[in-house]
Protein backbone atom coordinates (compact mmCIF):
# COMPACT_ATOMS: atom_id res chain seq x y z
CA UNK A 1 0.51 38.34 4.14
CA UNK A 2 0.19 34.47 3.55
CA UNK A 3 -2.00 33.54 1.09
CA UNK A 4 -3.31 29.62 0.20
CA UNK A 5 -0.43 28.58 -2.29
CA UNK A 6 1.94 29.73 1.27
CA UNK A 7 -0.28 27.47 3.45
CA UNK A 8 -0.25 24.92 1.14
CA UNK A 9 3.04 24.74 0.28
CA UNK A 10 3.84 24.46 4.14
CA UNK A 11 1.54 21.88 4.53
CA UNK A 12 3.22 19.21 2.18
CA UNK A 13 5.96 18.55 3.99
CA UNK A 14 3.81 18.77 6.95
CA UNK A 15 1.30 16.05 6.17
CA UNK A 16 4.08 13.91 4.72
CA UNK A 17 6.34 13.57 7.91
CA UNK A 18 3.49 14.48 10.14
CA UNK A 19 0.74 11.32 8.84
CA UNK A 20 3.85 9.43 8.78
CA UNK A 21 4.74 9.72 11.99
CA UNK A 22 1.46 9.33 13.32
CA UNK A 23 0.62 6.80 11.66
CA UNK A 24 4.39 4.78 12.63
CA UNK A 25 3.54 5.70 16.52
CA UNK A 26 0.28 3.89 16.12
CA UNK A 27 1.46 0.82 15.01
CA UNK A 28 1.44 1.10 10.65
CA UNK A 29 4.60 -0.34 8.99
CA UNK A 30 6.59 2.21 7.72
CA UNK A 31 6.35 1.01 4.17
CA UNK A 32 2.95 1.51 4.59
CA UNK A 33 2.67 4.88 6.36
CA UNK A 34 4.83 6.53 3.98
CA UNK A 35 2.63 6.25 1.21
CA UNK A 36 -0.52 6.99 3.22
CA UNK A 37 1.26 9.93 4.01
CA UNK A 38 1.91 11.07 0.48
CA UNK A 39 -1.19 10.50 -0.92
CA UNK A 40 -1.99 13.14 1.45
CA UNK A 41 0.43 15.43 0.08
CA UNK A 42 -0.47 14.76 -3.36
CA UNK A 43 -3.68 15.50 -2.45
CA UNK A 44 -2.74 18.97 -0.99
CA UNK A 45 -0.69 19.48 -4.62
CA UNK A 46 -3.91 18.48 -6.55
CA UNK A 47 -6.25 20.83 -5.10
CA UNK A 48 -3.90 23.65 -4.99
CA UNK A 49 -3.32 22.95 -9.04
CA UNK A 50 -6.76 21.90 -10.46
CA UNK A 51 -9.65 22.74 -7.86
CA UNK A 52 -8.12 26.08 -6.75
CA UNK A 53 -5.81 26.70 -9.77
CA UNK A 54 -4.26 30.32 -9.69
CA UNK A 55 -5.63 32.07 -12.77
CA UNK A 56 -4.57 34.75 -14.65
CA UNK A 57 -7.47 38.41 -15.58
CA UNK A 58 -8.96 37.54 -18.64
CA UNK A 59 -7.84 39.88 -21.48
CA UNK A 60 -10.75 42.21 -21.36
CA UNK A 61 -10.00 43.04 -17.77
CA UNK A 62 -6.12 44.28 -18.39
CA UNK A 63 -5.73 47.98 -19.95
CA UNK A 64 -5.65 47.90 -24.03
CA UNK A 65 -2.15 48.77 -24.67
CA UNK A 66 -2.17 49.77 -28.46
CA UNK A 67 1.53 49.99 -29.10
CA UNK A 68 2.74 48.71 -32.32
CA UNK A 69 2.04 44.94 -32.92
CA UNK A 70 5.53 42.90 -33.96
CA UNK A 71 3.33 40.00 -35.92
């Protein structure tokens, strides 16, 4: 099953070479498409960390395991 982080993490390299290309065939100098096109990977890295962060249950939804405590 692919999830987001799968997507996403197929899509970097994707929108880095891809926008690159593109952007080279239309007529941008390379030194300028290939930081167009990373900003757009950086963007892809930034939502998958901050606006769609994985998270973790919160403590109250995992079993109480009341082994001994070693603090």
């Amino acid at each position: 099953m692919t999830g987001y982080y799968d997507i996403v993490l197929g899509l970097i390299p994707v929108a880095l070479l891809g926008i690159t290309a593109a952007l080279t065939v239309v007529g941008v100098a390379l030194t300028t498409a290939v930081p167009i096109g990373s900003l757009a990977a950086i963007a892809l890295i930034g939502h998958a960390m901050f606006v769609k962060a994985p998270v973790t249950p919160s403590e109250e939804s995992q079993p109480n395991h009341s082994g001994i405590n070693a603090d």
